[in-house]
PDB file of N, CA and C in Angstrom:
ATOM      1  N   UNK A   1     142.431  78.839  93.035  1.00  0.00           N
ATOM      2  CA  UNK A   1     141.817  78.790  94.342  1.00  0.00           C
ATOM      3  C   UNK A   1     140.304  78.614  94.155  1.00  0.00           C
ATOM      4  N   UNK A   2     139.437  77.786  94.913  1.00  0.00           N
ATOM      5  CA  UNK A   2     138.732  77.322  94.269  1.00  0.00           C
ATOM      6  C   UNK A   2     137.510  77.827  95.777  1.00  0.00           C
ATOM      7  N   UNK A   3     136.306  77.778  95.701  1.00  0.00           N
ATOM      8  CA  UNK A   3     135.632  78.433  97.086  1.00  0.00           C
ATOM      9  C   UNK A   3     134.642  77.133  97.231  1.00  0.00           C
ATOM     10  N   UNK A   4     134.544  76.672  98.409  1.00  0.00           N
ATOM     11  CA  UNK A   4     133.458  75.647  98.816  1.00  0.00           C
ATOM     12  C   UNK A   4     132.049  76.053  98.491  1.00  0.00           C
ATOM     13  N   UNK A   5     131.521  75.107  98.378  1.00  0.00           N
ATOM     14  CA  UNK A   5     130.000  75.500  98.058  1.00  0.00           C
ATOM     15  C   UNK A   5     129.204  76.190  98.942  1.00  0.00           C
ATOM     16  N   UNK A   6     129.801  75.948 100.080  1.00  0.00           N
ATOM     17  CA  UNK A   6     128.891  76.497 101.332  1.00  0.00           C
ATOM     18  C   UNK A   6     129.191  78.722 101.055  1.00  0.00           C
ATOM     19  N   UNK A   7     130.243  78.220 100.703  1.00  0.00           N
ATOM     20  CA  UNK A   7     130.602  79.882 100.568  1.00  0.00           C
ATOM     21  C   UNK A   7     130.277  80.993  98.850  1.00  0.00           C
ATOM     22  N   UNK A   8     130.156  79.715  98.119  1.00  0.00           N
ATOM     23  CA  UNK A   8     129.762  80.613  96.900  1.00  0.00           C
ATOM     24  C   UNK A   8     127.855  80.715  97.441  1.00  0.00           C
ATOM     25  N   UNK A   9     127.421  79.988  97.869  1.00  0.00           N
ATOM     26  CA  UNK A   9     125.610  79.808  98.112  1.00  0.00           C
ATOM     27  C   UNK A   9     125.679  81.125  99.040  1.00  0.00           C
ATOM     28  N   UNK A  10     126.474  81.441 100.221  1.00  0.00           N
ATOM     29  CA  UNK A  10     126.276  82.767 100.916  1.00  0.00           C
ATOM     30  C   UNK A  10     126.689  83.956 100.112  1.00  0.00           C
ATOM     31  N   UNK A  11     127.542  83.491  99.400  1.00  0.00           N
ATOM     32  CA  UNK A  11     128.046  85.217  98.550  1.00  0.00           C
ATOM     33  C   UNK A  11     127.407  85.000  97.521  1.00  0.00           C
ATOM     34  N   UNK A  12     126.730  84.342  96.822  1.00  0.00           N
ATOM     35  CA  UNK A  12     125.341  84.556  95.673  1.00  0.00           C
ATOM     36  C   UNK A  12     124.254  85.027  96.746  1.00  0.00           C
ATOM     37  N   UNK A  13     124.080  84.335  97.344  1.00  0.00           N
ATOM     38  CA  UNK A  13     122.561  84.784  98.106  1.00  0.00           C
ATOM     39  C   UNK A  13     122.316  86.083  99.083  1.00  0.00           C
ATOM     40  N   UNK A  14     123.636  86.666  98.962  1.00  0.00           N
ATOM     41  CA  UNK A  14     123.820  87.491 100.190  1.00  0.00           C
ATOM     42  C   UNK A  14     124.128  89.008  98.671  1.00  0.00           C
ATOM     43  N   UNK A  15     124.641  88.503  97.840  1.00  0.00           N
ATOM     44  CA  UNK A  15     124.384  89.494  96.398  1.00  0.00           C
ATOM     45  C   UNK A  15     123.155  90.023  96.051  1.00  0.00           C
ATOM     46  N   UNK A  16     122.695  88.316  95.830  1.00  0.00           N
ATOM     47  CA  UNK A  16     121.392  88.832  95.799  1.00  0.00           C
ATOM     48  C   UNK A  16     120.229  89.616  96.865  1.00  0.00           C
ATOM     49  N   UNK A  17     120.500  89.479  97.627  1.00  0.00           N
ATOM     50  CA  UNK A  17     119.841  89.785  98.907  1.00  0.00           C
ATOM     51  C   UNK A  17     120.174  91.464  98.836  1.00  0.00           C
ATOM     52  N   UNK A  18     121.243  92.165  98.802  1.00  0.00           N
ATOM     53  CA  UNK A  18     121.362  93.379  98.291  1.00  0.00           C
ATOM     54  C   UNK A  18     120.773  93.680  97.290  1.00  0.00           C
ATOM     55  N   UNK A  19     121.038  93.357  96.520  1.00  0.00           N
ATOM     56  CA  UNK A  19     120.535  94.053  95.208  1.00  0.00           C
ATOM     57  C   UNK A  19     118.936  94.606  94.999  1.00  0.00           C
ATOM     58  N   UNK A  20     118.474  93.646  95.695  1.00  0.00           N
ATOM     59  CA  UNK A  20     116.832  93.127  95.628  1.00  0.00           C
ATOM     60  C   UNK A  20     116.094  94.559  97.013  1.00  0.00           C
ATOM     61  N   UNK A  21     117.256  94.098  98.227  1.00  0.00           N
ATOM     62  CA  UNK A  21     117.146  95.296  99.295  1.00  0.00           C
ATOM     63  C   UNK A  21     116.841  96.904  98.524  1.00  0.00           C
ATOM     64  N   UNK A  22     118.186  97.220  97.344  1.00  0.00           N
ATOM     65  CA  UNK A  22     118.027  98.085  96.869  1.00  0.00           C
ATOM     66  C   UNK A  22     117.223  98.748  95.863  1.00  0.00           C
ATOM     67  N   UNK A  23     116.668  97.469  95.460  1.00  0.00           N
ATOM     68  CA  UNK A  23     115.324  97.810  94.415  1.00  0.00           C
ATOM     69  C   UNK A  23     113.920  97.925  94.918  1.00  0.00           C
ATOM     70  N   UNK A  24     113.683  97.353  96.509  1.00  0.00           N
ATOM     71  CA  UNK A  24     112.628  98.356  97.526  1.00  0.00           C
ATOM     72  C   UNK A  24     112.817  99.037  98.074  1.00  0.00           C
ATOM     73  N   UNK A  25     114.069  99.332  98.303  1.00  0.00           N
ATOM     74  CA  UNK A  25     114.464 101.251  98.797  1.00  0.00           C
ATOM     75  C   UNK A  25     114.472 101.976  97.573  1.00  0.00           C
ATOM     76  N   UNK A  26     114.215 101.429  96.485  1.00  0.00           N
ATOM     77  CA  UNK A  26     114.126 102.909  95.485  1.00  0.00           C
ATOM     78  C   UNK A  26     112.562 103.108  95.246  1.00  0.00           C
ATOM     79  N   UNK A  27     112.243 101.888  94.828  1.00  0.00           N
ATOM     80  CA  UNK A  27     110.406 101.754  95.024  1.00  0.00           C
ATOM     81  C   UNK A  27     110.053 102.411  96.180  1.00  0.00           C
ATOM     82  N   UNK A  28     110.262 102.161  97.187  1.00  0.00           N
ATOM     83  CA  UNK A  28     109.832 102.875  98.674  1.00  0.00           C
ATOM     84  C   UNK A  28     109.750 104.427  98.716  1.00  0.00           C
ATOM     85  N   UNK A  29     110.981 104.840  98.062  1.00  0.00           N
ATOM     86  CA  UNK A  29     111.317 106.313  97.443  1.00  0.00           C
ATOM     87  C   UNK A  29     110.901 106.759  96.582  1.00  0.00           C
ATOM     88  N   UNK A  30     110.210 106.143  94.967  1.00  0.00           N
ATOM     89  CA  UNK A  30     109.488 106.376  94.543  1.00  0.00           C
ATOM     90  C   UNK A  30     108.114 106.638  94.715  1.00  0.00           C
ATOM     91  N   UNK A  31     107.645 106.000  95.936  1.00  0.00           N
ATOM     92  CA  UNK A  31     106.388 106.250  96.280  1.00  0.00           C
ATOM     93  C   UNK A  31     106.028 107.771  97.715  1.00  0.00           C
ATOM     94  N   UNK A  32     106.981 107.586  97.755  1.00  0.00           N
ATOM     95  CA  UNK A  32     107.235 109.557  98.455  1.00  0.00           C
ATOM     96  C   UNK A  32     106.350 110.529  97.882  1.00  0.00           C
ATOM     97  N   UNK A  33     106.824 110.111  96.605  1.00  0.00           N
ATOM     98  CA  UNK A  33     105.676 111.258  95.706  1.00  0.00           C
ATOM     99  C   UNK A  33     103.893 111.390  96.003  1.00  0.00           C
ATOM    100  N   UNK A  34     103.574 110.190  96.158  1.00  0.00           N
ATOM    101  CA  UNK A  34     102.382 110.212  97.147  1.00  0.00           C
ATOM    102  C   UNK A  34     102.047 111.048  98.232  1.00  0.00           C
ATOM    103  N   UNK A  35     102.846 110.455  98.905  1.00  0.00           N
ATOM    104  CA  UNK A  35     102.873 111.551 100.395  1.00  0.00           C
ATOM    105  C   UNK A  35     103.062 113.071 100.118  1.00  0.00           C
ATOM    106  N   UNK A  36     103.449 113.344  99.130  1.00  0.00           N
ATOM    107  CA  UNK A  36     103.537 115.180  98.888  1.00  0.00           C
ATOM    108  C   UNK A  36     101.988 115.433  98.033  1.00  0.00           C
ATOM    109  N   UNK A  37     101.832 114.219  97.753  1.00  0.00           N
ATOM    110  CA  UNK A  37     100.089 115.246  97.183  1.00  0.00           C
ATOM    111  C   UNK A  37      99.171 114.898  97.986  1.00  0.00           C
ATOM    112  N   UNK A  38      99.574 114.081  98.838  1.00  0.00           N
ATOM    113  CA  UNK A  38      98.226 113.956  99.930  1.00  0.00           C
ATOM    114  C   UNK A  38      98.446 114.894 101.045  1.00  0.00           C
ATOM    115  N   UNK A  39     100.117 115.885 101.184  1.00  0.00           N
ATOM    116  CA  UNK A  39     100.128 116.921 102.513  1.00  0.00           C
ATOM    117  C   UNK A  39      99.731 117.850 101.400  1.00  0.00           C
ATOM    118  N   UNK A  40     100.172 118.160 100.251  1.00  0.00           N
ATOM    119  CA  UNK A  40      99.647 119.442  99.469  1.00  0.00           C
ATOM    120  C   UNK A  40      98.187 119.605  99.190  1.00  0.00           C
ATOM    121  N   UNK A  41      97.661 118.070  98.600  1.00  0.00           N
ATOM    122  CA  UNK A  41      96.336 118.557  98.105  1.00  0.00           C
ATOM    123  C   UNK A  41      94.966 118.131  99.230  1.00  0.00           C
ATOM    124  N   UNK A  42      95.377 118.461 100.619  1.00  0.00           N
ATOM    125  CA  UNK A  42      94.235 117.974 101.322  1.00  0.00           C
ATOM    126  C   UNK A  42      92.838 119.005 100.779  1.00  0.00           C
ATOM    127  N   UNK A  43      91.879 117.957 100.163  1.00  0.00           N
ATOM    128  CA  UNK A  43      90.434 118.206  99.802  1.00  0.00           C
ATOM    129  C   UNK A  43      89.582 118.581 101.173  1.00  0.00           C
ATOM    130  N   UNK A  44      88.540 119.620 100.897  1.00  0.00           N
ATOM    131  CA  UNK A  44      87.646 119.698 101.842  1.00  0.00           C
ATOM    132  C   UNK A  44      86.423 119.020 101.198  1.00  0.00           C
ATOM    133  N   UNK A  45      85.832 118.059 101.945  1.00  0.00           N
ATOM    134  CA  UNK A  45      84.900 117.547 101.331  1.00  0.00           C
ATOM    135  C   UNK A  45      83.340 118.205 101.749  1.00  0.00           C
ATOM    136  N   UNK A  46      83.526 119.469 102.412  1.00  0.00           N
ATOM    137  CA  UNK A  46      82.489 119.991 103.138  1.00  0.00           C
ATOM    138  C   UNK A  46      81.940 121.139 101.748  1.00  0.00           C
ATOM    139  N   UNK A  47      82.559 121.147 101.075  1.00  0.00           N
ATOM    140  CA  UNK A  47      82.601 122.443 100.145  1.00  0.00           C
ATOM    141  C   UNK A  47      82.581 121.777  98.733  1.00  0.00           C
ATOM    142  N   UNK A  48      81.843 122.452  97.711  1.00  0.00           N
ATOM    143  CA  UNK A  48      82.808 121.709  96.200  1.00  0.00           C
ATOM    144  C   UNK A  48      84.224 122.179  95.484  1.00  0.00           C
ATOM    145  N   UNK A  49      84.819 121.447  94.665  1.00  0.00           N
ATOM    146  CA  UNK A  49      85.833 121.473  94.297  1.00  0.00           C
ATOM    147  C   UNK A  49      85.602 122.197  93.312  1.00  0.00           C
ATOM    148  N   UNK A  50      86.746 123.112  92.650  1.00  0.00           N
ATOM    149  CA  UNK A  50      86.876 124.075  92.032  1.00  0.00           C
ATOM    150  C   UNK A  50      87.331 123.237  90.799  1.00  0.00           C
ATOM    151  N   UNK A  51      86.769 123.436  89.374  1.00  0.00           N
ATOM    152  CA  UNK A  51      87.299 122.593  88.505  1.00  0.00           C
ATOM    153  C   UNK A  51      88.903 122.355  88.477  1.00  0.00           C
ATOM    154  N   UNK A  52      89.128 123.628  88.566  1.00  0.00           N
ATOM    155  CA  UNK A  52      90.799 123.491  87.851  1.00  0.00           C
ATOM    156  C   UNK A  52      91.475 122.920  89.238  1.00  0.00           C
ATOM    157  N   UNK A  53      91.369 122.731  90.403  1.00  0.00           N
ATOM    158  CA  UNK A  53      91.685 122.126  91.617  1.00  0.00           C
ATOM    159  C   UNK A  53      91.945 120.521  91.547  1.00  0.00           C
ATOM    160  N   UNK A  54      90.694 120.250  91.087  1.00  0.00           N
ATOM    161  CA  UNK A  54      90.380 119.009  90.468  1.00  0.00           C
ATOM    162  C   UNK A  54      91.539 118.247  89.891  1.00  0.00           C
ATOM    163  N   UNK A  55      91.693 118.606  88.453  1.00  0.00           N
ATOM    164  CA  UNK A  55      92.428 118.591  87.352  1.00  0.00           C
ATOM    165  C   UNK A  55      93.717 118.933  87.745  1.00  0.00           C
ATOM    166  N   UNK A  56      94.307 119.767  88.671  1.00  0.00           N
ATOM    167  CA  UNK A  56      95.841 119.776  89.283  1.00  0.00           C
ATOM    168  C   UNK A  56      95.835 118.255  89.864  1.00  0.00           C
ATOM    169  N   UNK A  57      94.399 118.229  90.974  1.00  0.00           N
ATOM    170  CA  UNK A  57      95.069 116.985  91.662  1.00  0.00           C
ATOM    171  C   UNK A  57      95.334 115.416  90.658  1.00  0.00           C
ATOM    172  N   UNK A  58      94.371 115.323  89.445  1.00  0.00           N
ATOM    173  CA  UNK A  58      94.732 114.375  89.027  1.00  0.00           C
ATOM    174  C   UNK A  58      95.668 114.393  88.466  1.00  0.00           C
ATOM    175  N   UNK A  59      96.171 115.565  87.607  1.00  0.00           N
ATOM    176  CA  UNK A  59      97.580 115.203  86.938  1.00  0.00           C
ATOM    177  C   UNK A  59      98.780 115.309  87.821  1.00  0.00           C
ATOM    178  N   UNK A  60      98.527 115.974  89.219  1.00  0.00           N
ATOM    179  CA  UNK A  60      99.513 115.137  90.761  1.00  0.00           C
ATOM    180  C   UNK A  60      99.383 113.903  90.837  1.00  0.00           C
ATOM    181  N   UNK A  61      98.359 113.146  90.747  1.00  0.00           N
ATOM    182  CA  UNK A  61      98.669 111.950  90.992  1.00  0.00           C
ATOM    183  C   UNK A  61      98.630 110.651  89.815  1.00  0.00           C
ATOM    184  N   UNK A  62      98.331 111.401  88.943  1.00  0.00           N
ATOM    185  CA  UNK A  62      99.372 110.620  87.497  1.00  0.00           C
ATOM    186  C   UNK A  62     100.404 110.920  87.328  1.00  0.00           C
ATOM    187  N   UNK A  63     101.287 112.153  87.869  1.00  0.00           N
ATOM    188  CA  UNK A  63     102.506 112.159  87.661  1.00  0.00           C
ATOM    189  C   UNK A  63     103.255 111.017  89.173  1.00  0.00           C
ATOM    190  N   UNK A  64     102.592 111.192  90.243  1.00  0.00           N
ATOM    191  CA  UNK A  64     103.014 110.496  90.747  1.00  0.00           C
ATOM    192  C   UNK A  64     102.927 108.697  90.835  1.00  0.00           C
ATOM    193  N   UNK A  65     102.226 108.355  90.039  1.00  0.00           N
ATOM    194  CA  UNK A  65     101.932 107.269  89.539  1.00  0.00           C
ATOM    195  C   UNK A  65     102.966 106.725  88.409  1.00  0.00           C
ATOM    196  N   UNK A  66     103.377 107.795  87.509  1.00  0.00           N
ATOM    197  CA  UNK A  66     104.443 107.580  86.832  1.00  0.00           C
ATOM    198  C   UNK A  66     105.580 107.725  87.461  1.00  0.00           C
ATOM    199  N   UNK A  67     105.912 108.233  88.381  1.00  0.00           N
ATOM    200  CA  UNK A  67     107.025 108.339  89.342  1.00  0.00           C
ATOM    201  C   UNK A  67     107.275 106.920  89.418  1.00  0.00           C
ATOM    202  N   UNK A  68     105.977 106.208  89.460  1.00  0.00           N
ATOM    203  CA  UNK A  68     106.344 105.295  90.692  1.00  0.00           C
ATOM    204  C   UNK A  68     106.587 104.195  89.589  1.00  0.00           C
ATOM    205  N   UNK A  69     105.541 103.277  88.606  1.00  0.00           N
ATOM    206  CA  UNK A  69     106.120 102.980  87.502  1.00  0.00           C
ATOM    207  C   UNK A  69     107.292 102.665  86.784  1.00  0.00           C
ATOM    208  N   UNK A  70     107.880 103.932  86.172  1.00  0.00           N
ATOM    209  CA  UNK A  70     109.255 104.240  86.234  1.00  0.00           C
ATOM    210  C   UNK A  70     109.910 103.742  86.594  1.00  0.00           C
ATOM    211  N   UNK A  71     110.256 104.036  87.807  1.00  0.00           N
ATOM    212  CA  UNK A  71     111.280 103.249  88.782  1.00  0.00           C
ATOM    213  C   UNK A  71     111.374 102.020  88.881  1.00  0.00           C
ATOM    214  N   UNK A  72     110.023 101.311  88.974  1.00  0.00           N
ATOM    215  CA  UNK A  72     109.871  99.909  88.619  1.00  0.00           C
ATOM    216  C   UNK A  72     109.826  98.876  87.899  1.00  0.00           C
ATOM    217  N   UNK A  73     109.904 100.042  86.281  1.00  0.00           N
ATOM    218  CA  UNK A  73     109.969  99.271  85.270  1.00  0.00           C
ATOM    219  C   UNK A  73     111.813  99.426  85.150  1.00  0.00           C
ATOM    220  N   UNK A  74     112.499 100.046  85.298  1.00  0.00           N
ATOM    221  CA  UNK A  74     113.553 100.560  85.109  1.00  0.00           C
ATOM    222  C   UNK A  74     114.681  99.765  86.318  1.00  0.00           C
ATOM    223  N   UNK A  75     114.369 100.045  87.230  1.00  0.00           N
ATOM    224  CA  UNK A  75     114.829  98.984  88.601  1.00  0.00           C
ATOM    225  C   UNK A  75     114.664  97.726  88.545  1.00  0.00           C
ATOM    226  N   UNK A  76     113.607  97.043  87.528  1.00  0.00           N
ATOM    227  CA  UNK A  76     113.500  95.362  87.188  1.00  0.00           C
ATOM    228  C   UNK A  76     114.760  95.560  86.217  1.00  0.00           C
ATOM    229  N   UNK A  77     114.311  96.185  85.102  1.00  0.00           N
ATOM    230  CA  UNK A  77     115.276  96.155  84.230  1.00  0.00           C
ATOM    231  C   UNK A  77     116.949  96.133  84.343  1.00  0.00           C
ATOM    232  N   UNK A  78     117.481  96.984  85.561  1.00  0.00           N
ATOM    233  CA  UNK A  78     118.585  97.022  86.023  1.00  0.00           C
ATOM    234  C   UNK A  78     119.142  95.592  87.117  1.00  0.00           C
ATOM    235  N   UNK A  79     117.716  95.027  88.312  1.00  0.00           N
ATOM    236  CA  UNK A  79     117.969  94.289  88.843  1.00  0.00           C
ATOM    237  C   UNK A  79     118.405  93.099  88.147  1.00  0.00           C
ATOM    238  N   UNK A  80     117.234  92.781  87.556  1.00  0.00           N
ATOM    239  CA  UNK A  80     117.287  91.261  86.569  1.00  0.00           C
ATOM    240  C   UNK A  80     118.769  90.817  86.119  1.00  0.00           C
ATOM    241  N   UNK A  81     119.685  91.501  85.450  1.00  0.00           N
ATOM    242  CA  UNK A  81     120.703  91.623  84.665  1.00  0.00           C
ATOM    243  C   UNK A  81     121.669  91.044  85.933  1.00  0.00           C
ATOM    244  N   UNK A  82     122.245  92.283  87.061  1.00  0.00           N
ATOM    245  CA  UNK A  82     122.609  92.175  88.244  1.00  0.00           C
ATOM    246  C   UNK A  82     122.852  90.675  88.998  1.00  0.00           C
ATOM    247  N   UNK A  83     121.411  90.070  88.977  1.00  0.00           N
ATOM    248  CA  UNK A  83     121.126  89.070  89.587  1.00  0.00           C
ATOM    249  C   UNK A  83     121.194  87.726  88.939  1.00  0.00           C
ATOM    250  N   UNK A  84     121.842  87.988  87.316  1.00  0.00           N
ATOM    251  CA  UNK A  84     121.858  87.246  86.650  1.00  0.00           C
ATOM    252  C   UNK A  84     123.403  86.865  86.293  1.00  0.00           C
ATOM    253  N   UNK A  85     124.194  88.120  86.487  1.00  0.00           N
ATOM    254  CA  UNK A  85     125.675  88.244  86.844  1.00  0.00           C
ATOM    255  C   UNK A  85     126.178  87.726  88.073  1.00  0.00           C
ATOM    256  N   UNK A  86     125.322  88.020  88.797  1.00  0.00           N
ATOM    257  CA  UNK A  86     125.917  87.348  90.169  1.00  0.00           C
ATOM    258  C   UNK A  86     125.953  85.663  90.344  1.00  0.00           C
ATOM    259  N   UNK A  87     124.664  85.366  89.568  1.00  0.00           N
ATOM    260  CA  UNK A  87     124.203  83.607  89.454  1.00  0.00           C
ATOM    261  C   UNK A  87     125.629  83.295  88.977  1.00  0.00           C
ATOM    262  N   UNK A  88     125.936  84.032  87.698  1.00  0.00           N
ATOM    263  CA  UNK A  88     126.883  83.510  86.714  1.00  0.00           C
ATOM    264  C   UNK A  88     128.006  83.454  87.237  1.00  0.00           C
ATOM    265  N   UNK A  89     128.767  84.667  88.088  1.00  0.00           N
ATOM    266  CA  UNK A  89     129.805  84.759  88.255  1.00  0.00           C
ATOM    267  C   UNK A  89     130.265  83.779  89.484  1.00  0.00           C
ATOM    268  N   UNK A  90     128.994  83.697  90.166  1.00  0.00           N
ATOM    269  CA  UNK A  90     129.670  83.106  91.669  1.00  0.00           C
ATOM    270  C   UNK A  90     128.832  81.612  91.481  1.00  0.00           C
ATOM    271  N   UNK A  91     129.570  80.641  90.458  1.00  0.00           N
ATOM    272  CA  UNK A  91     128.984  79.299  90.346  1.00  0.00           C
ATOM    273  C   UNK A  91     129.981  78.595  91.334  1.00  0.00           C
TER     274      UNK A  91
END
């Protein structure tokens, strides 16, 4: 049984179209981590910062930087493959 072209081009492109959906909903989610150090660490800029205050917030937001990273190096890595199976499978 053999599938018209019109229908393998929608079920490749519509594969891909997921897959890709799901690799900016995890990025999107990876970047959450942001939003928790900007409600946790609101700075007063009226006052000075306490060294060790400081130094929490940056290694908050290098960890959340690696959060985010991560996911993106790791989510290419998973997409790519995915999207390369799907090319293949649905010729």
């Amino acid at each position: 049984m053999t599938m018209k072209s019109r229908t393998k081009t929608i079920l490749r492109w519509s594969g891909i179209s997921i897959v890709s959906f799901c690799y900016f909903i995890g990025l999107a989610l990876a970047t959450f981590s942001f939003s928790a150090f900007s409600e946790s660490e609101s700075m007063q800029f009226s006052n000075p910062v306490p060294l060790n205050e400081h130094h929490a917030s940056i290694d908050s937001i290098l960890q959340a930087t690696g959060i985010v990273f991560g996911a993106a190096i790791y989510g290419f890595a998973i997409c790519v493959p995915l999207i390369l199976l799907i090319f293949k499978k649905v010729r």
